[in-house]
Protein backbone atom coordinates (compact mmCIF):
# COMPACT_ATOMS: atom_id res chain seq x y z
CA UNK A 1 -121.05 53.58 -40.44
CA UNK A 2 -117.30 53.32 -40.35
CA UNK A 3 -114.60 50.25 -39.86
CA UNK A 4 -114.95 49.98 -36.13
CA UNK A 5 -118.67 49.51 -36.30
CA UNK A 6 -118.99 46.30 -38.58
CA UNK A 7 -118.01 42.77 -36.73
CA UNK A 8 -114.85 41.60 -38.52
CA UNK A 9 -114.95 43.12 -41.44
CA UNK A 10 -116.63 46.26 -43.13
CA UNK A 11 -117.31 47.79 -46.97
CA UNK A 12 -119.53 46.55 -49.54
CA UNK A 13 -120.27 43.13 -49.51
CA UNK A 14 -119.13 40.89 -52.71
CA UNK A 15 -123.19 41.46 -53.93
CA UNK A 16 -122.99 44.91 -53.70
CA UNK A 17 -120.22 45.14 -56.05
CA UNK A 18 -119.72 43.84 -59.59
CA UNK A 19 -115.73 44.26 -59.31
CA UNK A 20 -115.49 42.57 -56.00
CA UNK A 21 -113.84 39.49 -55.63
CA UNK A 22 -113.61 36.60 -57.99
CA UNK A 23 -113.55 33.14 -56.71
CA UNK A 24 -110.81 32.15 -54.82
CA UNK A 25 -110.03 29.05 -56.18
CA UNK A 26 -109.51 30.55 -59.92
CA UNK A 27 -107.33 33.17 -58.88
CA UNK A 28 -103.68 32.82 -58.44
CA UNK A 29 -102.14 34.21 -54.61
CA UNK A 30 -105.69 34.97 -53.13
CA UNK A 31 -105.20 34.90 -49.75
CA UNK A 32 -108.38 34.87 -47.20
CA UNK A 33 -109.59 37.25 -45.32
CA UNK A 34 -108.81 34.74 -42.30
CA UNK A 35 -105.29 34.82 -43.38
CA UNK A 36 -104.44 37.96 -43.68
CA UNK A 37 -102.31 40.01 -41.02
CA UNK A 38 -103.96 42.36 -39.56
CA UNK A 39 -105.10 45.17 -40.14
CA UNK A 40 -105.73 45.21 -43.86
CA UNK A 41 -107.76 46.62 -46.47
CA UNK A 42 -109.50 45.66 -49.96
CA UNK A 43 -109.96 47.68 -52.92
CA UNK A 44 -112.32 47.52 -55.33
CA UNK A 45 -110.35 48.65 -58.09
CA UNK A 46 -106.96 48.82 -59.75
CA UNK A 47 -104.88 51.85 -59.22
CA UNK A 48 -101.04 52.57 -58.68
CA UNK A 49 -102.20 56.12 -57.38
CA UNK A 50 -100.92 56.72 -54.38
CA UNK A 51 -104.26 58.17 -53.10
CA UNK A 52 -107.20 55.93 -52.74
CA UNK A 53 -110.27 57.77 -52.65
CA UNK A 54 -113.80 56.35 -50.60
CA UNK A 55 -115.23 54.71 -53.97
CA UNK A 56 -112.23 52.63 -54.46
CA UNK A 57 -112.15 50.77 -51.43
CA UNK A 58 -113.74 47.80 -50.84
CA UNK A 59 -113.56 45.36 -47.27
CA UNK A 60 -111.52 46.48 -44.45
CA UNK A 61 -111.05 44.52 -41.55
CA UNK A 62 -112.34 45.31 -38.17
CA UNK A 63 -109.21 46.59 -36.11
CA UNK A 64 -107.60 49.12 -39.01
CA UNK A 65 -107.80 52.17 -37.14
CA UNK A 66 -107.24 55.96 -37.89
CA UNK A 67 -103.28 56.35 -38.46
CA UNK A 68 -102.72 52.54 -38.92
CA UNK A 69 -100.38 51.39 -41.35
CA UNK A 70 -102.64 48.49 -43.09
CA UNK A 71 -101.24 45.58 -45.45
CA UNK A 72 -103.50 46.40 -48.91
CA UNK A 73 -105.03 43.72 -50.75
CA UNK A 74 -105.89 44.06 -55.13
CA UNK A 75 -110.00 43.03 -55.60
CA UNK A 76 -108.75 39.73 -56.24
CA UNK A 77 -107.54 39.33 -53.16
CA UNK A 78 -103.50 39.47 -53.25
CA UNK A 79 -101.52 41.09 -51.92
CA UNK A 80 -100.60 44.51 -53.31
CA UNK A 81 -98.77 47.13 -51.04
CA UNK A 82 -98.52 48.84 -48.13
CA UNK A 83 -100.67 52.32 -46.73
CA UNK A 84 -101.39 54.51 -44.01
CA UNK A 85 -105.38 54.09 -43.43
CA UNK A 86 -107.77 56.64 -41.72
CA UNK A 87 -111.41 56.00 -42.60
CA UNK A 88 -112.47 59.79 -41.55
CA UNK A 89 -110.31 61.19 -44.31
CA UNK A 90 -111.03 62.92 -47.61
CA UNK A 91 -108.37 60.13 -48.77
CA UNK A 92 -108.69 57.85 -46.56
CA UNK A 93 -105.72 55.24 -48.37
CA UNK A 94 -102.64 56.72 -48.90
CA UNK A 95 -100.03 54.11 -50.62
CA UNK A 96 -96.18 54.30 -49.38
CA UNK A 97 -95.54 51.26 -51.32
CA UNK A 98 -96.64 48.83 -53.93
CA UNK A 99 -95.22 45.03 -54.42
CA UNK A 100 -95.97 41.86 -53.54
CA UNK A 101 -93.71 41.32 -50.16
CA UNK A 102 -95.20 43.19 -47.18
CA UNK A 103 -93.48 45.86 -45.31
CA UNK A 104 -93.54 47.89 -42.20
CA UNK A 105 -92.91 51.02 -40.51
CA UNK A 106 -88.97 50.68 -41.39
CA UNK A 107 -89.86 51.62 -44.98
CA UNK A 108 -91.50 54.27 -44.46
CA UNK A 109 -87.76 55.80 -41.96
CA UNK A 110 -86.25 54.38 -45.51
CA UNK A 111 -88.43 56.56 -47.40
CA UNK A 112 -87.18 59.62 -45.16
CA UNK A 113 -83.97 58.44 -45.51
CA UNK A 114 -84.60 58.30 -49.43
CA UNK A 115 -85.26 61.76 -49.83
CA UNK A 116 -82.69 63.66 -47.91
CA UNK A 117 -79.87 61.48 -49.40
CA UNK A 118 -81.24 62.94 -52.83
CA UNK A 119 -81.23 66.54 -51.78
CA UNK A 120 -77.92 66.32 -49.99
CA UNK A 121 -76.04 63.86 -51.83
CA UNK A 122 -77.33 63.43 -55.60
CA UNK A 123 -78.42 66.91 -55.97
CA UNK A 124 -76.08 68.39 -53.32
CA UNK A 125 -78.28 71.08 -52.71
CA UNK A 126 -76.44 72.69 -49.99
CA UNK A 127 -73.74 74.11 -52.27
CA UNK A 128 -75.88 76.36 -54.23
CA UNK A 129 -78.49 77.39 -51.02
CA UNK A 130 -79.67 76.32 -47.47
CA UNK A 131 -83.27 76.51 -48.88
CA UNK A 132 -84.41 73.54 -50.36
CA UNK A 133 -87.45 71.01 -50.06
CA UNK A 134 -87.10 67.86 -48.49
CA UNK A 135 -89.61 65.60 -48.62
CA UNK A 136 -92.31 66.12 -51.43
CA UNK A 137 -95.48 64.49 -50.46
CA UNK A 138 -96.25 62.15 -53.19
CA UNK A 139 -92.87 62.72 -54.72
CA UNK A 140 -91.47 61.04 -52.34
CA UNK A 141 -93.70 58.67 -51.84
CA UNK A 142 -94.88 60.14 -48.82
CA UNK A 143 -98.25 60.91 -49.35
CA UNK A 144 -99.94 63.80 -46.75
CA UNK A 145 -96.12 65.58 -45.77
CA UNK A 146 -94.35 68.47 -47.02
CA UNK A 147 -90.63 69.60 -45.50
CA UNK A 148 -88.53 72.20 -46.69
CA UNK A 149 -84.92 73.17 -44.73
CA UNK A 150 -84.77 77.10 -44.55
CA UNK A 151 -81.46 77.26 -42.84
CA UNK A 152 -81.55 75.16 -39.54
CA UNK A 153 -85.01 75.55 -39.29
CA UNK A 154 -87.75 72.53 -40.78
CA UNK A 155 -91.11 74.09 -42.33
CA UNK A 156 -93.23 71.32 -42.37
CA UNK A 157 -96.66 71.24 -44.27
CA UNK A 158 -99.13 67.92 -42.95
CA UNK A 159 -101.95 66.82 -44.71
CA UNK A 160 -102.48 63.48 -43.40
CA UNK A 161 -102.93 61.86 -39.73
CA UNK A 162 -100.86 58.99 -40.55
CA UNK A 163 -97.85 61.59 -41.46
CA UNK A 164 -98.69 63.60 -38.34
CA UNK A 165 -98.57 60.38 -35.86
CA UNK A 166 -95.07 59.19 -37.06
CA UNK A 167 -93.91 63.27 -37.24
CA UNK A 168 -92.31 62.91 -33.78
CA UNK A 169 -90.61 60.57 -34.43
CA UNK A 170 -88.78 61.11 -37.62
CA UNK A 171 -87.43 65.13 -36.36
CA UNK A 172 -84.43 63.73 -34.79
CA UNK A 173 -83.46 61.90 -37.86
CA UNK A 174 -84.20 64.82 -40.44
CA UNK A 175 -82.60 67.28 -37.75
CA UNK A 176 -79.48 64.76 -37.41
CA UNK A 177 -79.38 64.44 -41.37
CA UNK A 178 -80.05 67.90 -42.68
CA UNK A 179 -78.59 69.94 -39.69
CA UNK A 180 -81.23 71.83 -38.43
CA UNK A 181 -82.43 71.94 -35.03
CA UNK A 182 -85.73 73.96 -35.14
CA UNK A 183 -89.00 73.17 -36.64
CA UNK A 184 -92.14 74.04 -37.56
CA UNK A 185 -95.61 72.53 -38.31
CA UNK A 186 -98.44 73.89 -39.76
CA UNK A 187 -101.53 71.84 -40.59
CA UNK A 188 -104.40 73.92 -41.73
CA UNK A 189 -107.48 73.77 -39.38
CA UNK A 190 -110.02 72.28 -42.49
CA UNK A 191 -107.27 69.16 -43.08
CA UNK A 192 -107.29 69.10 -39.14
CA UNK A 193 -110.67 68.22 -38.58
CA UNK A 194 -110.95 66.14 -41.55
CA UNK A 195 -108.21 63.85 -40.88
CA UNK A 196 -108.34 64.11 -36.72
CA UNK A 197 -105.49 65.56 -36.57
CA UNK A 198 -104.57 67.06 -32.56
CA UNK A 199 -102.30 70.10 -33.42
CA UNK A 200 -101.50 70.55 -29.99
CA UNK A 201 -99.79 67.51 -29.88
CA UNK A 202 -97.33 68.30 -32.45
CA UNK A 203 -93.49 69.68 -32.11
CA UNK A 204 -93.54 73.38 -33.05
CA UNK A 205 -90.88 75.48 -32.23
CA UNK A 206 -91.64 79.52 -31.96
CA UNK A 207 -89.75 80.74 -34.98
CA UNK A 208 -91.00 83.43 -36.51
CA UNK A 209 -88.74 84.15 -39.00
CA UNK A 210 -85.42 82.67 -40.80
CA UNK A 211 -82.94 84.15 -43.09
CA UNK A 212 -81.65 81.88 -46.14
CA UNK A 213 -79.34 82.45 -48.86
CA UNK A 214 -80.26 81.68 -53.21
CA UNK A 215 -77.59 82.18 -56.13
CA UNK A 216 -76.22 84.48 -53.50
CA UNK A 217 -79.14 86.13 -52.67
CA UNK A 218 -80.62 86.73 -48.94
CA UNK A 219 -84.18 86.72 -48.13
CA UNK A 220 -85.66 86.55 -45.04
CA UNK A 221 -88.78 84.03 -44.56
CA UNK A 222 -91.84 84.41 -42.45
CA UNK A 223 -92.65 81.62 -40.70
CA UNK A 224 -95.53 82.58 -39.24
CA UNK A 225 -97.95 84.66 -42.03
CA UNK A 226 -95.96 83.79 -44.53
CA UNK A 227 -97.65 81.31 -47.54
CA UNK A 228 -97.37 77.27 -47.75
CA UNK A 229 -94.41 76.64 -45.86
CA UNK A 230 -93.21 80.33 -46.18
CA UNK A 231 -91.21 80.32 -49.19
CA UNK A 232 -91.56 79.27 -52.99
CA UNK A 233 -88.83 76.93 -53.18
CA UNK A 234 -89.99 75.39 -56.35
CA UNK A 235 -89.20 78.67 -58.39
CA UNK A 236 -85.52 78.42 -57.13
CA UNK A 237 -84.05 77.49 -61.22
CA UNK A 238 -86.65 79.77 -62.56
CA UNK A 239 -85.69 82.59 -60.91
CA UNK A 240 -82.33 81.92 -61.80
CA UNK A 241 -82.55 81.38 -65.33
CA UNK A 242 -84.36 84.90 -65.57
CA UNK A 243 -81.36 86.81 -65.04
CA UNK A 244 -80.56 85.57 -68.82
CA UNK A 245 -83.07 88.08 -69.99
CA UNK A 246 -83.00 91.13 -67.92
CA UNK A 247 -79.90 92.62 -68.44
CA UNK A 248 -80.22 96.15 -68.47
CA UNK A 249 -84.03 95.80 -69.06
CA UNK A 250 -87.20 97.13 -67.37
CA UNK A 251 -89.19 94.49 -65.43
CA UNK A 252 -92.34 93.86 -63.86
CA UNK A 253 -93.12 91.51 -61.80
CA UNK A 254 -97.15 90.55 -61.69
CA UNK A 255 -98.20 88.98 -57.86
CA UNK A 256 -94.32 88.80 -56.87
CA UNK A 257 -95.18 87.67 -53.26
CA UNK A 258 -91.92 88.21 -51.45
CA UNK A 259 -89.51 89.44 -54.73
CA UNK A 260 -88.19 86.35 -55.92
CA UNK A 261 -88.47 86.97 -59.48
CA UNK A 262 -88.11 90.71 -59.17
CA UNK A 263 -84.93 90.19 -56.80
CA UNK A 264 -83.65 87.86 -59.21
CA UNK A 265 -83.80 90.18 -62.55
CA UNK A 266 -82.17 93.18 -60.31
CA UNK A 267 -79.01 91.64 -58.53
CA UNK A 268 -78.10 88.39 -61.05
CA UNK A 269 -79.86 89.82 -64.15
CA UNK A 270 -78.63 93.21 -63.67
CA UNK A 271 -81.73 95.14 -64.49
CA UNK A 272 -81.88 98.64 -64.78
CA UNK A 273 -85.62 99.18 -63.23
CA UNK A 274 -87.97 96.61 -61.24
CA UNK A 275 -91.58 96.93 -60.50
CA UNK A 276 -93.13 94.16 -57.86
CA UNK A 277 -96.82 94.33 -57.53
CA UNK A 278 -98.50 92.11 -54.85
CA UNK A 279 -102.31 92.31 -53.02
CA UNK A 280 -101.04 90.88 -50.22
CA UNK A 281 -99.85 93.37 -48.20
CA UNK A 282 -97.72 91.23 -46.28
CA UNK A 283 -96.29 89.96 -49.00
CA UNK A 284 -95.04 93.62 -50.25
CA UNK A 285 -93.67 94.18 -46.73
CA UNK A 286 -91.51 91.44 -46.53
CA UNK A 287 -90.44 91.81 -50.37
CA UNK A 288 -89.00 95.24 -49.15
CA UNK A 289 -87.36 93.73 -46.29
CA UNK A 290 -85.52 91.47 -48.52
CA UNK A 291 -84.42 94.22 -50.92
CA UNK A 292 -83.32 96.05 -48.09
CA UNK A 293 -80.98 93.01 -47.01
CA UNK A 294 -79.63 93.26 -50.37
CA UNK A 295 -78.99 96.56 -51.28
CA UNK A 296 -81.33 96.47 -53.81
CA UNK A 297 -83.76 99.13 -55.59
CA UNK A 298 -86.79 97.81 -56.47
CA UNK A 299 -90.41 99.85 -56.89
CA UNK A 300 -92.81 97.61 -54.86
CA UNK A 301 -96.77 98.36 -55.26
CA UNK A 302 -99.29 97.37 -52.92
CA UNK A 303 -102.30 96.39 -55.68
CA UNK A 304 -104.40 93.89 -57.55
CA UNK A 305 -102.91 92.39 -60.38
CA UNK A 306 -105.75 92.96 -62.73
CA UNK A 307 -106.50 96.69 -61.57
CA UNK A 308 -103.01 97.56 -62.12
CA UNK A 309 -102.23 95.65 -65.04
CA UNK A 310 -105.89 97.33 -67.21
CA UNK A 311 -104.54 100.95 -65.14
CA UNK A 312 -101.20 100.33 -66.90
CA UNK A 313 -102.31 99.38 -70.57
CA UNK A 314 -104.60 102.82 -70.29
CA UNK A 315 -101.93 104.45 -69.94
CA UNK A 316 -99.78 103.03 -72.29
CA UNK A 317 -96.64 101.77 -69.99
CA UNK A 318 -94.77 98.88 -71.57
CA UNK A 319 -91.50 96.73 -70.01
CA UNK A 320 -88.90 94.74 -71.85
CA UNK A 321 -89.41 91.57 -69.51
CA UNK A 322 -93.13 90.59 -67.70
CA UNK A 323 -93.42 88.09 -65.19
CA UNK A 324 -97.04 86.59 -64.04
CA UNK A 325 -96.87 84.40 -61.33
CA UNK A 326 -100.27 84.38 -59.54
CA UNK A 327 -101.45 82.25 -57.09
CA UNK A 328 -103.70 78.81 -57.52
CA UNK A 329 -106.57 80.19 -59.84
CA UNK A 330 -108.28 76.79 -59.84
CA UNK A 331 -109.65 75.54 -56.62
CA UNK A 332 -111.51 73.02 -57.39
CA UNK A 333 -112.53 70.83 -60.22
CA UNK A 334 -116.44 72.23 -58.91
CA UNK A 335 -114.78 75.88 -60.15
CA UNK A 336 -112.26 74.90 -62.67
CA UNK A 337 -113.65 77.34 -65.34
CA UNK A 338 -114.24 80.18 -63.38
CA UNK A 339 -110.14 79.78 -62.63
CA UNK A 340 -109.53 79.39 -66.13
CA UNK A 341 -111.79 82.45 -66.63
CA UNK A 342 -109.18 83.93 -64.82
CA UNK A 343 -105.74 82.76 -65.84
CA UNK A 344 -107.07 83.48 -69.46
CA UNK A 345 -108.06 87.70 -68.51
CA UNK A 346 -104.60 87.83 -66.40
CA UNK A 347 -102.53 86.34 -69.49
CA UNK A 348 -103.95 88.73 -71.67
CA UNK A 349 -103.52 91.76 -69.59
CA UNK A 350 -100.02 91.09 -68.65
CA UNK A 351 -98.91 90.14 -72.56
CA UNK A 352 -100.24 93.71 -73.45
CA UNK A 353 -97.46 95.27 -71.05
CA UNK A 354 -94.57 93.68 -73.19
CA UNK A 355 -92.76 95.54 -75.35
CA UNK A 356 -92.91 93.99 -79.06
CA UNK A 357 -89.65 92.20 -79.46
CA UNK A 358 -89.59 91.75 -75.46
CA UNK A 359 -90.59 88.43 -73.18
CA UNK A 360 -93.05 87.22 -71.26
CA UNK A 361 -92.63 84.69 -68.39
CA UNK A 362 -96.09 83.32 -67.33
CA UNK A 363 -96.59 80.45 -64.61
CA UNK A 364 -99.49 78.28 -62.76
CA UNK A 365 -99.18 76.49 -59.81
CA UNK A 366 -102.91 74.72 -60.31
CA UNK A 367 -102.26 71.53 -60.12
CA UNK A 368 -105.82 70.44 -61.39
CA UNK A 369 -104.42 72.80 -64.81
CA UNK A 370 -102.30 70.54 -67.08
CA UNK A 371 -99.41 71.70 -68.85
CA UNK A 372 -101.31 71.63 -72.32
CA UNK A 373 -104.28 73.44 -71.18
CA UNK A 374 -102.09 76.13 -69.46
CA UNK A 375 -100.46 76.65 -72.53
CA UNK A 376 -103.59 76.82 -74.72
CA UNK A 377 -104.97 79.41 -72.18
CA UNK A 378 -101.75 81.22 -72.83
CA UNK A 379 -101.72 81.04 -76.69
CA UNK A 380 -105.61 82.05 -76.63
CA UNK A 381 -105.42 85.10 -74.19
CA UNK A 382 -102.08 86.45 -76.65
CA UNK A 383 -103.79 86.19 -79.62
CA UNK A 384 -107.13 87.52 -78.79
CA UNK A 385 -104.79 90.84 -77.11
CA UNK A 386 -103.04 90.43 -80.70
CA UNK A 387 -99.86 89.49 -79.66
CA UNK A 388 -98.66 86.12 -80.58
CA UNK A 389 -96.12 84.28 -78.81
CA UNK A 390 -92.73 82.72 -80.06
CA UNK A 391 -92.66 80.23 -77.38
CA UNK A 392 -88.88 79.54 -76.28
CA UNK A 393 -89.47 76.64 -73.30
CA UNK A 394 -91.56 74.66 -71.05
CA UNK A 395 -90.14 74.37 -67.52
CA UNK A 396 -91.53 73.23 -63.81
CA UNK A 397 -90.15 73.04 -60.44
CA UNK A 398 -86.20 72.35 -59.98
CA UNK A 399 -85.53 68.28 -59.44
CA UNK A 400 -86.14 68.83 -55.31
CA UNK A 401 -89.89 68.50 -56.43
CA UNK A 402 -89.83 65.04 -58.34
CA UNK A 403 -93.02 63.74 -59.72
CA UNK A 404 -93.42 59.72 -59.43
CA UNK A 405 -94.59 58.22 -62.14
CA UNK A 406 -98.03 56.87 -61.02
CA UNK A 407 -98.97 59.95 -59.30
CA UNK A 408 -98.45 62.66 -62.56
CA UNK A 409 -100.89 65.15 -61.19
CA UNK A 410 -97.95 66.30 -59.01
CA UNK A 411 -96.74 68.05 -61.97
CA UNK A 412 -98.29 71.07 -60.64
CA UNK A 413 -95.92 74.08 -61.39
CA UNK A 414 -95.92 74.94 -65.27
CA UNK A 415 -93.77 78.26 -66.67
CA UNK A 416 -94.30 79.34 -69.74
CA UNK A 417 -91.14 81.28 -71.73
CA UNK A 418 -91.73 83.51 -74.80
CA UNK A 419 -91.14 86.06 -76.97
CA UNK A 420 -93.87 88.56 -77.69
CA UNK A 421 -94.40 89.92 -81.16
């Protein structure tokens, strides 16, 4: 029984729940129920998370509806921030601000507003590329929407119905801000059905395709099979900051999607051989369209990571710099350790192909993974190949993927940099 289907109010009742509400009289800024502005909801529990899951709310008054943006209430009854509700969701709370004072839908144009000002002003991310991202879900404290600028195109990621409502109207702001005039949405069919979401409904321009420029080099992004919003922004400093190590050097690159990395060592590292292996045979197509827009020689390889990496070590075939950057291993908390199973076989397959004396650049993008159990993975799959690791840094995403403070989980991008012995 959802919202709509309880007379004024719906949730557990206060004798359902040990942690409901206290009385009112001992508790300092209760407001009632009957005072509240409508709609509203209740939660049973404390949390600065900005996504509230089922079991953490509590009463929700009659006329919050899918999409609505609800005044939130702490389960002692004050007042405690703002949220876009939809009771169908998987999260079905999703907190765009927290604070006493009650806000509206101007915050959340502030919000927008926010985040571009960082990338184009603070970070003034147009002088180094025209592919950054924009607005980073939670980051930003915009729970449920992802936007990255390739060019003057948007590539916009939605997760929630809330974000997908308001999408409309916010393009002609982010198009007036940023410069673009094309963009386009993509909201997979699961999150679609789960959250209501009407993808007809939605602006989406036919782009297929966009060419941007990073540190000077071009690559073309595919819009329309290509991964997440097309292109791994996140990996922008990364890739950079392996040119430092590939000077005249032999590199492979492990699942090297669309030749980032490998692009990267070749034309600002100055590498004197490249090898990019991918599954995805998309992937490997457009990584040779982008060397081709470059000039560049690279040896691409249409295969499986593993198969090539165990075909490799039987034959003996070293390289001065390995990169592993595979996609999400771990799902799921239901399969975490059949992903860890598998970040722990990759690591020690790929450390096996470094030269002694060479180095070893290893990433995850699971954000259920944290950094410390990453890097325990790492340590144990070296030393059971026998190759310890001088570990030289930790990094993450560059700063156009900030992590808020009460949502850490967003940390989800971890690279590992080391020295193999």
């Amino acid at each position: 029984m959802n919202s709509t289907d309880q007379g004024s109010l719906s949730g557990p009742s206060e004798a359902d729940d040990s942690s409901a509400v206290a009385v009112p009289e001992a508790i300092e800024g209760f407001v009632p129920p009957e005072q509240r502005p409508e709609p509203w909801v209740q939660l049973k529990y404390y949390s600065f998370h900005p996504c509230v899951y089922p079991p953490m709310i509590g009463v929700v008054s009659r006329n919050a509806r899918a999409g609505s943006l609800v005044n939130v209430y702490d389960k002692a009854g004050r007042p405690f921030g703002n949220g876009l509700y939809n009771p169908r969701a998987r999260v079905p709370l999703r907190m765009f601000h927290h604070g006493r004072e009650r806000v509206g839908e101007e915050h959340l144009t502030a919000l927008i507003e926010s985040a571009v000002s960082l990338r184009l002003t603070t970070l003034d991310l147009p002088a180094h590329t025209n592919a950054f991202r924009v607005i980073h879900s939670d980051g930003d404290s915009l729970s449920g929407l992802v936007v990255d600028r390739f060019d003057d195109v948007l590539s916009i990621e939605v997760h929630s119905l809330g974000m997908a409502q308001r999408l409309p109207g916010w393009l002609p702001l982010l198009h007036a801000r940023l410069g673009t005039r094309k963009a386009v949405v993509e909201v997979e069919d699961r999150i679609a059905r789960l959250e209501g979401i009407l993808k007809p409904t939605l602006p989406n321009d036919l782009v297929r395709s966009v060419k941007i420029r990073e540190h000077g080099i071009r690559y073309e992004v595919n819009l329309e099979l290509g991964h997440k919003t097309g292109f791994f922004c996140d990996q922008r400093e990364n890739r950079r900051r392996l040119a430092a190590f590939t000077r005249g050097a032999r590199v492979l690159d492990l699942c090297c999607y669309t030749g980032g990395f490998s692009l990267a060592a070749k034309i600002l590292g100055g590498a004197e051989d490249v090898t990019g292996v991918d599954l995805d045979e998309t992937a490997i197509a457009q990584a040779r369209r982008n060397a081709n827009l470059n000039q560049a020689r690279v040896c691409w390889i249409h295969c499986d990571a593993f198969s090539y990496a165990r075909q490799m070590q039987r034959n003996g075939t070293q390289w001065e710099v390995v990169v592993l950057d595979p996609p999400k291993l771990v799902l799921s908390r239901d399969e975490a350790d059949e992903g860890v199973r598998k970040y722990e076989d990759l690591n020690q397959l790929a450390v096996r192909l470094v030269r002694p004396g060479g180095f070893f650049v290893t990433c995850s993008c699971s954000g259920l993974l944290s950094a410390e159990d990453f890097e325990r993975i790492v340590a144990k799959s070296a030393h059971r190949a026998a190759r310890p690791l001088q570990i030289l840094d930790r990094t993450g995403p560059g700063p156009d993927h900030p992590v808020m403070s009460n949502a850490p989980d967003g940390r989800y991008l971890k690279v590992l940099w080391a020295r193999v012995k």
